[in-house]
Structure formats: structure tokens, C-alpha cells
Protein backbone atom coordinates (compact mmCIF):
# COMPACT_ATOMS: atom_id res chain seq x y z
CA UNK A 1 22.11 82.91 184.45
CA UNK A 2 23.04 80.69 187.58
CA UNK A 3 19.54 81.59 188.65
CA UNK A 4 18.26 80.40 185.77
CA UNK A 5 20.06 77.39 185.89
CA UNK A 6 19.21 76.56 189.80
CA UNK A 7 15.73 77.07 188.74
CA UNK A 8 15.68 74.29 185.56
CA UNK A 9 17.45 71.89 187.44
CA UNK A 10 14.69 71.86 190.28
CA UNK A 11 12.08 72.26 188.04
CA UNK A 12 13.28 69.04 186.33
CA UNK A 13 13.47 66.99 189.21
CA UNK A 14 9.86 68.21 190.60
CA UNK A 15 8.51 67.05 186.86
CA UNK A 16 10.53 63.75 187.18
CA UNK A 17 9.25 63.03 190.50
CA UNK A 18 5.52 64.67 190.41
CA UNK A 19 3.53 60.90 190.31
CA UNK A 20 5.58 60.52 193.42
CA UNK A 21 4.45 63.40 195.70
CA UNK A 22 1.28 64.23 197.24
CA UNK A 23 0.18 67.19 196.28
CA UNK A 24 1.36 69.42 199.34
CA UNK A 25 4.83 67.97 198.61
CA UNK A 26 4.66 69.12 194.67
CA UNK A 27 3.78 72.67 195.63
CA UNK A 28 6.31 72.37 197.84
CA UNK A 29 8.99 71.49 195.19
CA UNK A 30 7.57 74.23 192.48
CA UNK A 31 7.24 76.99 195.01
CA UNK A 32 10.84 76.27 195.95
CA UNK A 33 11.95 76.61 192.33
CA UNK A 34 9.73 79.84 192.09
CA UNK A 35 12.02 81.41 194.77
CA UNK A 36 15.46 80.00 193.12
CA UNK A 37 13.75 81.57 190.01
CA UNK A 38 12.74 85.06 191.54
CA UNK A 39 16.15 84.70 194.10
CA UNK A 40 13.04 85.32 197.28
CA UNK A 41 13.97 83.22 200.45
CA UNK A 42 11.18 82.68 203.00
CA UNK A 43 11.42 84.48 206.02
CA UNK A 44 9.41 85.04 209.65
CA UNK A 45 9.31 87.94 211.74
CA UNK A 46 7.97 88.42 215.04
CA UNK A 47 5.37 91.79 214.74
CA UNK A 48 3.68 92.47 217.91
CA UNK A 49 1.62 89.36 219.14
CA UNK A 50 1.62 87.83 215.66
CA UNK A 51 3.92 86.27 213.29
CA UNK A 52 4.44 87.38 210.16
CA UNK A 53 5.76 85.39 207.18
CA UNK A 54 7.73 86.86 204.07
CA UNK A 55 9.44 86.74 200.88
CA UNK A 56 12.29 88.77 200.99
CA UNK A 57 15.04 89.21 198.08
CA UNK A 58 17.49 91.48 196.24
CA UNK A 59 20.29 94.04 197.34
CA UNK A 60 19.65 94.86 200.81
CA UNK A 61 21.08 98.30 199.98
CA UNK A 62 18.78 98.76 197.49
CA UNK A 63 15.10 100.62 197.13
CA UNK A 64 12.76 98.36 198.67
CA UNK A 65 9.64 96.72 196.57
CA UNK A 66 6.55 95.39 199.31
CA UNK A 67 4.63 93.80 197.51
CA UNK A 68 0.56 93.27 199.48
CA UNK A 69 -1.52 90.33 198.24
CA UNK A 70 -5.56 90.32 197.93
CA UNK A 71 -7.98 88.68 199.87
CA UNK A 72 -7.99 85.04 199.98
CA UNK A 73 -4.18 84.87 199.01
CA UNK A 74 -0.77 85.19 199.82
CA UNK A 75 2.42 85.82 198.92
CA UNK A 76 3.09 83.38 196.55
CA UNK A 77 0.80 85.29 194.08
CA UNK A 78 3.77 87.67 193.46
CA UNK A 79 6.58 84.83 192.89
CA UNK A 80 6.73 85.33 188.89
CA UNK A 81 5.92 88.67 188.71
CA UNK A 82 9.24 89.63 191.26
CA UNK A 83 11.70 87.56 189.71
CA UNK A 84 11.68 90.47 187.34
CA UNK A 85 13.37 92.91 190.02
CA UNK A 86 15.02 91.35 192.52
CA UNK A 87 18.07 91.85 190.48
CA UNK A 88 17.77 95.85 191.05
CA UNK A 89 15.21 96.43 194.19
CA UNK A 90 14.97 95.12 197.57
CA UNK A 91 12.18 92.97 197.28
CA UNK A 92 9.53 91.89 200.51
CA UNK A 93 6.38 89.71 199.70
CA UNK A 94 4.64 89.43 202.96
CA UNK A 95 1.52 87.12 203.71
CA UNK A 96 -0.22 89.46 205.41
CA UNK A 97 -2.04 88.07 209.15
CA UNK A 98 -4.36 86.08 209.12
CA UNK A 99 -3.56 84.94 205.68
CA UNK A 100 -1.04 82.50 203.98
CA UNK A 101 1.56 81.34 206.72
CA UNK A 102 1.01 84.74 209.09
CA UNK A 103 -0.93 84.56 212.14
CA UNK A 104 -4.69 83.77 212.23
CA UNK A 105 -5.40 85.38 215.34
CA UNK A 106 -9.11 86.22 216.66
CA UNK A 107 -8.62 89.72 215.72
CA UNK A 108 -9.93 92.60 212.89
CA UNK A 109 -8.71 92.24 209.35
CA UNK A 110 -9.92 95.76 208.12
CA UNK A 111 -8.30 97.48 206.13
CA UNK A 112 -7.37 100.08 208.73
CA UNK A 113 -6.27 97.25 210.90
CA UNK A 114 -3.96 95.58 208.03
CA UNK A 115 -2.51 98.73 207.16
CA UNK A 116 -1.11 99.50 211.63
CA UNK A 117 0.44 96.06 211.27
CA UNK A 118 2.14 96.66 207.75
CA UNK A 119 3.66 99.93 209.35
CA UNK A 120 4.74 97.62 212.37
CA UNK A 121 6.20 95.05 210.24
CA UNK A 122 8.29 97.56 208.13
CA UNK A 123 9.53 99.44 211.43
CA UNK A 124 10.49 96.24 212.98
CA UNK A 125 12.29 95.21 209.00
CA UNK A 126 14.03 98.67 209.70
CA UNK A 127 12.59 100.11 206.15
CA UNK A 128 11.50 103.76 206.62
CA UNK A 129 10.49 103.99 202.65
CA UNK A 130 9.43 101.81 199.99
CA UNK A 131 7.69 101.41 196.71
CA UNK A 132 4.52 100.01 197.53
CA UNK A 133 2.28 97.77 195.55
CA UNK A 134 -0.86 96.07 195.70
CA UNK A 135 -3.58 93.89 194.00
CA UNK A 136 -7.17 93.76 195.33
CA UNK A 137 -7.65 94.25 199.28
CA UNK A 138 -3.65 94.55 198.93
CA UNK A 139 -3.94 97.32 197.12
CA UNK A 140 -6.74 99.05 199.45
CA UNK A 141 -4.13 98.72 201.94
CA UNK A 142 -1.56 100.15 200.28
CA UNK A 143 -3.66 102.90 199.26
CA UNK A 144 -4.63 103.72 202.93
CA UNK A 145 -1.11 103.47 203.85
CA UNK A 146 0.30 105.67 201.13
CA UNK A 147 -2.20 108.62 202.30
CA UNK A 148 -1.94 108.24 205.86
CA UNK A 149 2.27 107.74 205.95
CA UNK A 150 2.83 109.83 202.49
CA UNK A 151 6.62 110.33 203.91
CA UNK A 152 7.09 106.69 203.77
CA UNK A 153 6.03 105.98 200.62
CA UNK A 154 8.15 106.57 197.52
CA UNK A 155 5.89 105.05 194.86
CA UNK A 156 2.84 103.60 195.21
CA UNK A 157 0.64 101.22 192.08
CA UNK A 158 -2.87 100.07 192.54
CA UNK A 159 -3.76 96.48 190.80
CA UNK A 160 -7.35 96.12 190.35
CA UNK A 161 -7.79 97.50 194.10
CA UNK A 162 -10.54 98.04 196.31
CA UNK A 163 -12.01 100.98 197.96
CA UNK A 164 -13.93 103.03 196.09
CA UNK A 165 -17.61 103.00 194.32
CA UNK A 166 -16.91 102.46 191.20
CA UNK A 167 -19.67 103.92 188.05
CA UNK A 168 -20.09 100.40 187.17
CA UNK A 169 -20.88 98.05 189.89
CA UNK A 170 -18.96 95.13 189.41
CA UNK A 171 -20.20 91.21 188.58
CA UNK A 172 -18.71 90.21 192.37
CA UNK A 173 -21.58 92.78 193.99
CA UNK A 174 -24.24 92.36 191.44
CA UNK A 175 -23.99 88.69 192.88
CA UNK A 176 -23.87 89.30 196.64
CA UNK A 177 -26.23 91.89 196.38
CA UNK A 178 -28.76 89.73 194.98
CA UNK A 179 -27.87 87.58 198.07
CA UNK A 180 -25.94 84.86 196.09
CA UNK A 181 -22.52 83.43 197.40
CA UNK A 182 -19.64 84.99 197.63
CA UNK A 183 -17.33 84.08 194.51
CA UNK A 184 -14.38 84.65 196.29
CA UNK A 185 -14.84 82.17 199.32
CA UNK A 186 -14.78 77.96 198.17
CA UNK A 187 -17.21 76.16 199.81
CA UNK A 188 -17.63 72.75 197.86
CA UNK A 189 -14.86 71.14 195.54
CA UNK A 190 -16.12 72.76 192.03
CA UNK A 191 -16.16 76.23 193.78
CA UNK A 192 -12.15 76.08 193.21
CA UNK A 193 -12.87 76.01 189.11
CA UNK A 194 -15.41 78.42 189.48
CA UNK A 195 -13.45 80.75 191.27
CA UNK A 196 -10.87 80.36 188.66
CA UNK A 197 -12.82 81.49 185.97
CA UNK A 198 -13.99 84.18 188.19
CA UNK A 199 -10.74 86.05 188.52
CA UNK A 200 -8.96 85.40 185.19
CA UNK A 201 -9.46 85.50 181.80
CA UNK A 202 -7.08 82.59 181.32
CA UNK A 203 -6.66 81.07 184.16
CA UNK A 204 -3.44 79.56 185.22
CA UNK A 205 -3.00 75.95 183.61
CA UNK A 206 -3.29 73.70 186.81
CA UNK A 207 -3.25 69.82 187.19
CA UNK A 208 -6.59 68.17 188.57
CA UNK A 209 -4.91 66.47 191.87
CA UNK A 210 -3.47 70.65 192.67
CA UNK A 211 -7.42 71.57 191.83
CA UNK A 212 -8.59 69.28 193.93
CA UNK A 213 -5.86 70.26 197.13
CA UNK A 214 -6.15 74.41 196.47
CA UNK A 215 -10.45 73.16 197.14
CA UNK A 216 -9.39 71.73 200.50
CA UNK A 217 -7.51 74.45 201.64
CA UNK A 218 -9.82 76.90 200.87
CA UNK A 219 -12.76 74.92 202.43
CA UNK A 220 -10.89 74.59 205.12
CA UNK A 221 -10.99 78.44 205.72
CA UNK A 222 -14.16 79.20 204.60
CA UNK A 223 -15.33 80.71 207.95
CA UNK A 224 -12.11 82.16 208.53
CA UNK A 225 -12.77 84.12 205.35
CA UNK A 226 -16.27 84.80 205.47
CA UNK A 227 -15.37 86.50 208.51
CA UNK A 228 -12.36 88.66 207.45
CA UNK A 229 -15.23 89.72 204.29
CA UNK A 230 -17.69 90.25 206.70
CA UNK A 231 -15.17 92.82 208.58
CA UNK A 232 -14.09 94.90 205.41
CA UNK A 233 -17.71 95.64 204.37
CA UNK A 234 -18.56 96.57 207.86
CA UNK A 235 -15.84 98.63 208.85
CA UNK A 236 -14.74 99.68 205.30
CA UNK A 237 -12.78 102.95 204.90
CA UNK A 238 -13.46 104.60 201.61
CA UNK A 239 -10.89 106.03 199.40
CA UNK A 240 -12.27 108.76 198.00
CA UNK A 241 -11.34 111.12 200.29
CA UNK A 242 -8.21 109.72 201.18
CA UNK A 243 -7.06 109.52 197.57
CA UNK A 244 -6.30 113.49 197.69
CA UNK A 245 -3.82 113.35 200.43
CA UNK A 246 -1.23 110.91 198.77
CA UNK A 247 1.81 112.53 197.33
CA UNK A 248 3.18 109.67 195.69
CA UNK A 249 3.17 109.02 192.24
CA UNK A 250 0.30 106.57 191.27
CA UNK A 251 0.39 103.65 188.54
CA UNK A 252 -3.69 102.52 188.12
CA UNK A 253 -3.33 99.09 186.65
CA UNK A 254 -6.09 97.15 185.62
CA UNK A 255 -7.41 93.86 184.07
CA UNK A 256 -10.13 95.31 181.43
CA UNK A 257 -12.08 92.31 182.24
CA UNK A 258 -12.03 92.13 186.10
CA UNK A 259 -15.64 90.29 187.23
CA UNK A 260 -14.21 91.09 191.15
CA UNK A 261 -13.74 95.24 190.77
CA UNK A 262 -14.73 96.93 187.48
CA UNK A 263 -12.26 98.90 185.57
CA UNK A 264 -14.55 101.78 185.34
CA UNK A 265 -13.24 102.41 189.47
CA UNK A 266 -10.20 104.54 187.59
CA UNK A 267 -12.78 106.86 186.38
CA UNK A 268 -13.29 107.76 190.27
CA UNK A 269 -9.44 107.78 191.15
CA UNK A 270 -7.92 109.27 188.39
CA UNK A 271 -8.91 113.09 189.36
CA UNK A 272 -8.26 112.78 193.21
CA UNK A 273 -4.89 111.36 193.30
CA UNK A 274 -2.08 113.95 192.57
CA UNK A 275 0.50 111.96 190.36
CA UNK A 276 -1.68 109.28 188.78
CA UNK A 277 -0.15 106.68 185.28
CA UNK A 278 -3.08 104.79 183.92
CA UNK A 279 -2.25 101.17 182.37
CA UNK A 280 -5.32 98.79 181.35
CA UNK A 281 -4.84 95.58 180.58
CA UNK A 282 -7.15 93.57 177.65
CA UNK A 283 -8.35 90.24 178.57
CA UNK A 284 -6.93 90.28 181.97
CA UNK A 285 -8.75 89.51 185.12
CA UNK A 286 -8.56 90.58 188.39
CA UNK A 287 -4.86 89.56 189.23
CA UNK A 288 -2.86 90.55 186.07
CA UNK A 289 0.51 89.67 188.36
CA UNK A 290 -0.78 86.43 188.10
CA UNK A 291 -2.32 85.99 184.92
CA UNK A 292 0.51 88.56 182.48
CA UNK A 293 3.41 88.04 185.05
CA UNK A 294 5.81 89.45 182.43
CA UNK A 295 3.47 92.29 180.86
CA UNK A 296 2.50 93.48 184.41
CA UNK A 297 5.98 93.42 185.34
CA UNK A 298 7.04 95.57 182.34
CA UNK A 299 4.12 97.94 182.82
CA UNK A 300 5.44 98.36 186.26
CA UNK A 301 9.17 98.48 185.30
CA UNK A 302 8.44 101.23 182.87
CA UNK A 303 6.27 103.20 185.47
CA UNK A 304 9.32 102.98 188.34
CA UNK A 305 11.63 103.98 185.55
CA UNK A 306 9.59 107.49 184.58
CA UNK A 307 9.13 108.11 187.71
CA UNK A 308 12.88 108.40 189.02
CA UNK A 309 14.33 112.15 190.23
């Protein structure tokens, strides 16, 4: 309740003052009561020659939650989708390098790479398990991690993840394979809205002045990312046979209507994981932490709680 009540209080003033603030400034004020609301404080670590920057929440002596964003995001995508367990887990939201706040180093952002520096950011944390889950190239990661550190991980749940060749190829490769742009990267204003549409069903309701500062950010690392997208279809790492040596149990969420990675990629995991729960979503995109914050969060909930010894 005194959450709850830290939260409204800030929210009201950021309403009261929003024809006041530039735009950076508002998202300033409504991510900070997004942490009051999901009780997150923002964190930095030192991991090897980077920085990385963090979320981190909950009982300390509790199981811990990592939560692994997508490509093109960052940890802010899980804000209102962990407010629903930092009362019970230990909860760490990471941006991971060369996304968000982390380092942008001149380095490789494979998958393979990602998932050495997430095991060197939980060492240096001091967590030797964890429930891990992740959404899109998060959940790739996570994936790769899970088979490769099995004794580490505790849990594991897949949102809408990359990795394997799904039956169906999905609207995102039609596209680049017909050598169209990449829907994922913004490179004028109106890509933003387009990219909106892209990932969800129902977009989140944004006003035009955020629209129009998410566009310049994303311009502004549209090589950055064309790069890192460049690097996970060259040096991808398949899941398929990596799917059969994780011993975890294995939530498959999905958004039935994901344009970025079809649904019909369960078909393919499904049989070669060990422990797998199957949840799909109806008209839900790519990101259904984002779009269902509360349904995904119960989905998950329910899969931790069948799941317990």
C-alpha cells in the first residue's frame, strides 16, 4: 500500500507538471514512479571493461528473477511487468551492453558474447542461481545460457524469443529477405509509429512530443544497431541443438500475433526441451510484458508457482 501510495503521489505531480518538462525530463519523472511502483532502484556495476546498468529490487534473501530485454531495448521494458514480484523474488533488470545505459563499447553483441558477460555480471552480483527470463534476443540469451550453465539456472521462460527456424517464417524476414528495411531499426521520424505497430497489437498509448523524442533516440543509434543486427545473423548460434541440454523447466510464452518471430517457432521447441509449459497469448505482439503487463505476469506467476519442489 505505501508503494502504491509513493507511486500516485509522483505520478500526480509528473501529470501536473508535464507542459513544463521537456520530454527527457517527463520520462524521467514517469520512469521514477515506475520504480516507486515496482520498488526497482537503479543500479551500476563495474563487469570487466564495461559498465553495466540495472534494476534491482525485492528481498535480497530471496530467489532471484533476471529479467533480459530484446534488441533495441532496455530495461525499462520490464518496469510494469516486475512490480508484480518484487514483493516475493529478488528481482535484477539489467540493460544489457551496448544497450540502454550499459556500455557501448566497439565490441561483439552475439548472442554467445551477451550470454559470457551475463555470467560475469551475475558472478560479480554474487548470484550463483536464478530464474531466468527473456523476451526476443533476451530470451535467445537466456536460452543459450540456461543450456550451457544448466546448474545455474533454476527456471528458465522464453517470450517470443529468437533462435530457431521457425515452420512459418515470420513478417520481420519475409521483409528483409526481400531486401526491405529492417522494422526494428528507426531511421526517419514516422519509423517510431511504424515500429509501434510492428511489435504490438495495441500499442502502448504514447503522447506525440514522447513519439517524437523515442524517434531521436533511436535515430541516433541507428548504426549502432544495424551493427549489433548485422552481428547476430552472422555469428548466430542456433537453438535447436542446444534446446536438448537444458534441464530447467521451460515456460514458451507467446504473442499469437508476433510480426517479429512467429508463434509457430514453439512447434520446433516444444519436443527438444525437457520440461517445457506452453502459454499463447491472443492479440499480443511481440513483447506481451509490455503490451499484457498483468496477464504476462500472471501467466508467469502461475508457471513459477507449479513449478516449485
Amino acid at each position: 500500500m505505501k508503494k502504491l501510495l509513493f507511486g500516485l503521489i509522483l505520478l500526480l505531480a509528473a501529470g501536473a507538471g508535464a507542459l513544463y518538462l521537456s520530454p527527457s525530463a517527463l520520462i524521467g519523472s514517469v520512469q521514477l514512479v515506475e520504480r516507486g511502483l515496482a520498488g526497482l532502484s537503479s543500479k551500476q556495476i563495474q563487469v570487466d571493461n564495461g559498465q553495466i546498468t540495472y534494476y534491482e529490487g525485492g528481498p535480497a534473501d530471496a530467489e532471484t528473477i533476471v529479467m533480459i530485454h530484446g534488441f533495441g531495448a532496455n530495461r525499462d521494458n520490464w518496469l510494469r511487468f516486475a512490480r508484480h514480484f518484487t514483493d516475493r523474488y529478488h528481482v535484477i533488470a539489467l540493460d544489457l551492453p551496448g544497450f540502454g545505459e550499459s556500455s557501448k563499447q566497439d565490441a561483439n553483441y552475439d548472442v554467445a558474447s551477451q550470454a559470457e558477460r551475463l555470467q560475469a555480471f551475475l558472478k560479480a552480483l554474487d548470484i550463483e542461481q536464478a530464474h531466468l527470463i527473456g523476451n526476443s534476443m533476451g530470451g535467445h540469451i537466456a536460452a543459450l545460457y540456461a543450456a550451457r550453465h544448466p546448474e545455474q539456472v533454476v527456471t528458465l521462460a522464453l517470450l517470443d524469443n529468437s533462435g530457431v527456424t521457425s515452420p512459418k517464417q515470420s513478417e520481420m524476414f519475409e521483409r528483409i529477405e526481400r531486401g526491405e528495411p529492417n522494422p526494428l531499426v528507426v531511421r526517419k521520424a514516422e519509423d517510431f509509429e511504424t515500429l509501434m505497430n510492428f511489435v504490438f497489437v495495441s500499442p502502448p498509448p504514447l503522447p506525440d512530443s514522447l513519439k517524437r523524442h523515442f524517434a531521436e533516440q533511436s535515430m541516433a543509434n541507428q548504426a549502432h544497431y544495424d551493427r549489433i543486427f548485422a552481428q547476430l545473423r552472422e555469428r548466430y548460434i542456433p537453438l535447436e541443438p542446444e534446446l536438448p541440454k537444458i534441464s530447467a523447466p521451460t515456460l514458451l510464452l507467446w504473442g499469437e500475433q508476433d510480426r517479429v518471430l512467429d508463434v509457430s517457432s514453439i512447434e520446433v521447441m516444444k519436443p527438444l526441451l525437457r520440461q517445457p509449459s506452453v502459454v499463447i497469448m491472443k492479440d499480443c505482439g511481440h513483447a506481451p510484458m509490455i503490451e499484457r503487463p498483468e496477464e504476462t505476469a500472471g501467466h508467469y506467476q502461475a508457471f513459477l508457482e507449479s513449478k516449485r519442489y
